[in-house]
C-alpha atoms as a PDB file:
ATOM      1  CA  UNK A   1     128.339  32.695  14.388  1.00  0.00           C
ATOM      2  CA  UNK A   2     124.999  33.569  15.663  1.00  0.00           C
ATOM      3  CA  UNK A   3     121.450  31.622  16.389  1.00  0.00           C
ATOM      4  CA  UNK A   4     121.808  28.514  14.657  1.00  0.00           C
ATOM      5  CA  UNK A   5     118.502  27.596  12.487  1.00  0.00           C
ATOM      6  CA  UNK A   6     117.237  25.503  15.419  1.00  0.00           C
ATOM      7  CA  UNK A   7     117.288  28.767  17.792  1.00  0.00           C
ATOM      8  CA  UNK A   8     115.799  30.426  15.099  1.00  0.00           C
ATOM      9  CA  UNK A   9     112.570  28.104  15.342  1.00  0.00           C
ATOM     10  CA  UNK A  10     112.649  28.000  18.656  1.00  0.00           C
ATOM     11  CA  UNK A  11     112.218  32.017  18.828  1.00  0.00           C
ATOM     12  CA  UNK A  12     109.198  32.040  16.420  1.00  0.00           C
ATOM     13  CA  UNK A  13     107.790  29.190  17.904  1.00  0.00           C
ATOM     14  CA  UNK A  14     107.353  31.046  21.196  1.00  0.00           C
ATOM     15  CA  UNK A  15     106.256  34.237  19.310  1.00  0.00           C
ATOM     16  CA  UNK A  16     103.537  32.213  18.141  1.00  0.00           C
ATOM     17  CA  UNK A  17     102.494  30.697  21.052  1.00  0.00           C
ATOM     18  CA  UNK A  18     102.344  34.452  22.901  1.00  0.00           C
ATOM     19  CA  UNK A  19     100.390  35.811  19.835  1.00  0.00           C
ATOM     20  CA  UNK A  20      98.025  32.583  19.579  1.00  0.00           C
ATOM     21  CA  UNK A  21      97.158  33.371  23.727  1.00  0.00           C
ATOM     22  CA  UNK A  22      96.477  36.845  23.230  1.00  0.00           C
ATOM     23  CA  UNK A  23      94.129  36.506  20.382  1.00  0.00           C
ATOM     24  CA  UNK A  24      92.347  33.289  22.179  1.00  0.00           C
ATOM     25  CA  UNK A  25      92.034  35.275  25.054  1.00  0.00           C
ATOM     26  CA  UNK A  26      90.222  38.142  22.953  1.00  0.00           C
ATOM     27  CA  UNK A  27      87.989  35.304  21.427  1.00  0.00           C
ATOM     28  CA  UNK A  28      86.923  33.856  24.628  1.00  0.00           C
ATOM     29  CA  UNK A  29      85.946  37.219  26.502  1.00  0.00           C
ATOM     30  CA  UNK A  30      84.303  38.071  23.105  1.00  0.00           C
ATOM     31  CA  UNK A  31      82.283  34.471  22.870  1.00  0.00           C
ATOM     32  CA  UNK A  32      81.452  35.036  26.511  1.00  0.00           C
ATOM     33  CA  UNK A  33      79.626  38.467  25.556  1.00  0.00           C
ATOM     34  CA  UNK A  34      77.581  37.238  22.744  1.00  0.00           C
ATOM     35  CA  UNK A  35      76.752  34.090  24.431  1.00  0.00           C
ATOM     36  CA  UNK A  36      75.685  36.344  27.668  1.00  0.00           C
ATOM     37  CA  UNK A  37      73.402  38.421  25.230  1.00  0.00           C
ATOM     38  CA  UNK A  38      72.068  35.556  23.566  1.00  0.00           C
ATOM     39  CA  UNK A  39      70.970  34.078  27.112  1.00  0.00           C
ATOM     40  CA  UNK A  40      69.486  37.485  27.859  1.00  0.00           C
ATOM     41  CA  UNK A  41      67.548  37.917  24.874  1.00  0.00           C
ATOM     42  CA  UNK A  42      66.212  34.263  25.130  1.00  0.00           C
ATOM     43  CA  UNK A  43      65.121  35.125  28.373  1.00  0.00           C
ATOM     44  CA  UNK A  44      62.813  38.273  27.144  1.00  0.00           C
ATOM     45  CA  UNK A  45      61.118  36.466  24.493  1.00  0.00           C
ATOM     46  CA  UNK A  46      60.401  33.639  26.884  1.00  0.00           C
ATOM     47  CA  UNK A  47      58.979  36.095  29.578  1.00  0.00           C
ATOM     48  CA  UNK A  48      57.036  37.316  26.578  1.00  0.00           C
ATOM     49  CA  UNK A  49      55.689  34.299  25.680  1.00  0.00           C
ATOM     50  CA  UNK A  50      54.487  33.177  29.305  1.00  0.00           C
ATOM     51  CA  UNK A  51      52.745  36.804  29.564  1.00  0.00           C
ATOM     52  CA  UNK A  52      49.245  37.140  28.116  1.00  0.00           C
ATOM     53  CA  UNK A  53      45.533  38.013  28.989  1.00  0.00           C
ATOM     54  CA  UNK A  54      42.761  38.677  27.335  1.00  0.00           C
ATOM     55  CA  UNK A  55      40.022  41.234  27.984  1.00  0.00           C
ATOM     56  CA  UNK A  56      36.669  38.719  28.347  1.00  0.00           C
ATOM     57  CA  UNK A  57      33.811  41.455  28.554  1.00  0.00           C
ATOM     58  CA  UNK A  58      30.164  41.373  27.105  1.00  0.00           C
ATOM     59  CA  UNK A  59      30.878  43.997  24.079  1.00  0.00           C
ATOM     60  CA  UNK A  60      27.344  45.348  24.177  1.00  0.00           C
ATOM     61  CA  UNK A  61      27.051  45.425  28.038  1.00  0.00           C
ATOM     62  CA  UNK A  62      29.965  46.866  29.359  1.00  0.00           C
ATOM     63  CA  UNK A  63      29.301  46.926  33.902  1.00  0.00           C
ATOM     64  CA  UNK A  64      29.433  50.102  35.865  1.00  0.00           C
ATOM     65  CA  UNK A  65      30.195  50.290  39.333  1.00  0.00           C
ATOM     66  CA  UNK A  66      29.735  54.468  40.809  1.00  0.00           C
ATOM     67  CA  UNK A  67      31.609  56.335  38.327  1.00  0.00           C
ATOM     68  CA  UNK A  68      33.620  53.793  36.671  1.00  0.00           C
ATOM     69  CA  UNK A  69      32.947  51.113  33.976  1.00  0.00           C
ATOM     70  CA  UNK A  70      34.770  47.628  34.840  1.00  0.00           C
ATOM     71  CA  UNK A  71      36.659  45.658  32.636  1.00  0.00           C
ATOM     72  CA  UNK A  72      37.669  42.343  33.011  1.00  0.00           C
ATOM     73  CA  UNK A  73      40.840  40.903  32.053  1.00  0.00           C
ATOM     74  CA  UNK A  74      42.126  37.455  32.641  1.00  0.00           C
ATOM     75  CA  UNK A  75      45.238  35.954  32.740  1.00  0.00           C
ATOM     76  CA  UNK A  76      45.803  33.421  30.368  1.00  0.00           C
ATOM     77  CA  UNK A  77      49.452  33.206  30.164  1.00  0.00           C
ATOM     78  CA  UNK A  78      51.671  31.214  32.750  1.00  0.00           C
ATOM     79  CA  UNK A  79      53.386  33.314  34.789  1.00  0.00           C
ATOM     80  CA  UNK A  80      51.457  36.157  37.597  1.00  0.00           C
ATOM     81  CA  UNK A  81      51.002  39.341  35.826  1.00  0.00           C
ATOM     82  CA  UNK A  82      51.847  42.151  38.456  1.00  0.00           C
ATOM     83  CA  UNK A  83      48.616  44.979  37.680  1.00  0.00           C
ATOM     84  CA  UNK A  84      49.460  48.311  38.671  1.00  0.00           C
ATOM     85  CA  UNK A  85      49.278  51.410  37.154  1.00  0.00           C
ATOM     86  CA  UNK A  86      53.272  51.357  36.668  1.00  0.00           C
ATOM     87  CA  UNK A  87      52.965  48.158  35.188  1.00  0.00           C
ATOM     88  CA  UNK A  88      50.132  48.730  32.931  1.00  0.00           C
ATOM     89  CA  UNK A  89      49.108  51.643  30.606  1.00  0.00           C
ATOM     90  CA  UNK A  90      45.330  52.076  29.021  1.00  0.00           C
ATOM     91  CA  UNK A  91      43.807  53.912  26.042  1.00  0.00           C
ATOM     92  CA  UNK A  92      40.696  54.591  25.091  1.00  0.00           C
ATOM     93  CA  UNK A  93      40.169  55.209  21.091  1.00  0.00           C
ATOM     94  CA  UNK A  94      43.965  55.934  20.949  1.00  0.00           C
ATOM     95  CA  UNK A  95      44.249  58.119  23.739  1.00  0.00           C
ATOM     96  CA  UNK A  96      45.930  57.055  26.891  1.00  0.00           C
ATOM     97  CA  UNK A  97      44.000  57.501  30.130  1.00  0.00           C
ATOM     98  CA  UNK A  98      45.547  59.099  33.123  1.00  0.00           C
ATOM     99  CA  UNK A  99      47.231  57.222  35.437  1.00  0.00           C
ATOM    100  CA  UNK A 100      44.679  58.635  37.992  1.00  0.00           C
ATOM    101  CA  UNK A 101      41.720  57.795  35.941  1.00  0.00           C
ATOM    102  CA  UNK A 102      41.913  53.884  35.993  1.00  0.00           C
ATOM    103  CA  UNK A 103      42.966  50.896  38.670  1.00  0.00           C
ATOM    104  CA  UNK A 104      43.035  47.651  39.076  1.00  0.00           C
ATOM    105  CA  UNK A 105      41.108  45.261  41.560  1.00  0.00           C
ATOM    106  CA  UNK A 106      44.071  43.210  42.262  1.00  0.00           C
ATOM    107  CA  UNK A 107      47.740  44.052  42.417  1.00  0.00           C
ATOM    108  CA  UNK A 108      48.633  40.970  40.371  1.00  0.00           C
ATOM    109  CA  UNK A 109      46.561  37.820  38.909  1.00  0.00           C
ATOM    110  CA  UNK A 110      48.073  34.674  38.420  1.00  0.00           C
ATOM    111  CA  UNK A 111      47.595  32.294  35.827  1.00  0.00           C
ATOM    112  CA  UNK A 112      43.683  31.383  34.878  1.00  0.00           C
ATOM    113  CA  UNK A 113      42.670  33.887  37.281  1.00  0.00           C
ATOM    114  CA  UNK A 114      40.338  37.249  36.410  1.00  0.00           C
ATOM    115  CA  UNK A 115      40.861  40.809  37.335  1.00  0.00           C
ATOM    116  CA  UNK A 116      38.916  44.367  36.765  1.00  0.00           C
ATOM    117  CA  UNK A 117      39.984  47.295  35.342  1.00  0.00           C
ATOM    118  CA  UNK A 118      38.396  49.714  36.450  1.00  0.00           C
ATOM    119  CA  UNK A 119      37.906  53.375  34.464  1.00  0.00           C
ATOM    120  CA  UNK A 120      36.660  56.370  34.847  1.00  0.00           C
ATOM    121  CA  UNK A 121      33.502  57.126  33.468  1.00  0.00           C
ATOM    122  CA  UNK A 122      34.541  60.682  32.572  1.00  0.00           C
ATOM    123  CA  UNK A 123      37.176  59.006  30.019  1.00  0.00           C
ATOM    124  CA  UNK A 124      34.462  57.121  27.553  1.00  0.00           C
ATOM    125  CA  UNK A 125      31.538  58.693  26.313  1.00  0.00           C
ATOM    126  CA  UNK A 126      28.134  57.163  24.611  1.00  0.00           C
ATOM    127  CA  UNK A 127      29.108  55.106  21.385  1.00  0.00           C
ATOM    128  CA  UNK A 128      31.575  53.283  19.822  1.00  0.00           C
ATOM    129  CA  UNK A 129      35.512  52.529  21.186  1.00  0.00           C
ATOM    130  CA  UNK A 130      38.413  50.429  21.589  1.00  0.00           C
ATOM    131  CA  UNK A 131      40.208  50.037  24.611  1.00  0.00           C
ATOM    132  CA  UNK A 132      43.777  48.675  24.462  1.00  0.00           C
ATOM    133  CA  UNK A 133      45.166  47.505  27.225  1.00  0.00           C
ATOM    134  CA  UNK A 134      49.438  47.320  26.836  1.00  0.00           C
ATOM    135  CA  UNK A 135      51.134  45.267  30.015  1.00  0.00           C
ATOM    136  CA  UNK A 136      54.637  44.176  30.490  1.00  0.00           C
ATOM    137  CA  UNK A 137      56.736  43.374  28.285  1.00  0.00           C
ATOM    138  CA  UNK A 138      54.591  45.299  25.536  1.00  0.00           C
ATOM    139  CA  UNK A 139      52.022  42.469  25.775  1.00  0.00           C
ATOM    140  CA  UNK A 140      48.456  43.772  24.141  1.00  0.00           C
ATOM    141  CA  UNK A 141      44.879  42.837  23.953  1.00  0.00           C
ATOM    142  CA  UNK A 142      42.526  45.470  21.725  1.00  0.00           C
ATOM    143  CA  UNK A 143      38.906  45.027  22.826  1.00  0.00           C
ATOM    144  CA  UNK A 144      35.450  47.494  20.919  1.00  0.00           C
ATOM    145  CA  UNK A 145      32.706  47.775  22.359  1.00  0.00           C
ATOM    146  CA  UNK A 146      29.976  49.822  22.988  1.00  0.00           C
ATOM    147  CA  UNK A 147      28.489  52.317  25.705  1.00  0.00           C
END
């Protein structure tokens, strides 16, 4: 006769085992990807949360230094904020400004520590206006005033 019911076992047994160590492998590289995503997402909502500043100006009495008015913005989150024009964008009543048409005193400000923005004049006219300010990591701060 042939396999005896013992052999029998013994074959399915090791099918089983191959099929269960395939599929476990799968699972693990699969559980490795999510968890890597998760860890990666975590870390862009905490590098959100440790960036923020706040424009602090005088709403009524906005500075001018030559041809540009000067905003100040402070850092009030804990971690540097790198200020560049790369890094930064700026609009005035919705409209961005050119990159050409505003800079930054510092190249970065860390934490507790105030900067100026500083704009050309030839982007805000007499009247009323909001400036947004967007940095990194899509962090905003809205400020109206008036010129």
């Amino acid at each position: 006769m042939g396999f005896s019911l013992t052999g029998t076992h013994v074959v399915f047994f090791i099918a089983s085992v191959i099929v269960a160590s395939a599929v476990s492998g799968v699972l693990i590289t699969v559980i490795t990807n999510v968890m890597s995503s998760y860890e990666e997402q975590g870390q862009r909502v905490q590098d959100k949360l440790d960036i923020e500043f706040k424009i602090i100006n005088d709403p009524d009495n906005i500075p001018t230094s030559g041809s540009n008015y000067l905003f100040y913005l402070k850092n009030i989150g804990s971690k540097k904020i790198t200020t560049t024009n790369q890094t930064f964008n700026i609009f005035i009543d919705g409209e961005i400004v050119p990159i050409a048409n505003y800079y930054f005193a510092d190249t970065s400000i860390q934490n507790d520590v105030v900067t100026t923005l500083y704009v050309d004049n030839s982007e805000i006219s007499a009247g009323y206006h909001i400036l947004k300010v967007v940095g990194p990591q899509d962090i905003d701060d809205e400020f109206t005033f008036t010129i």
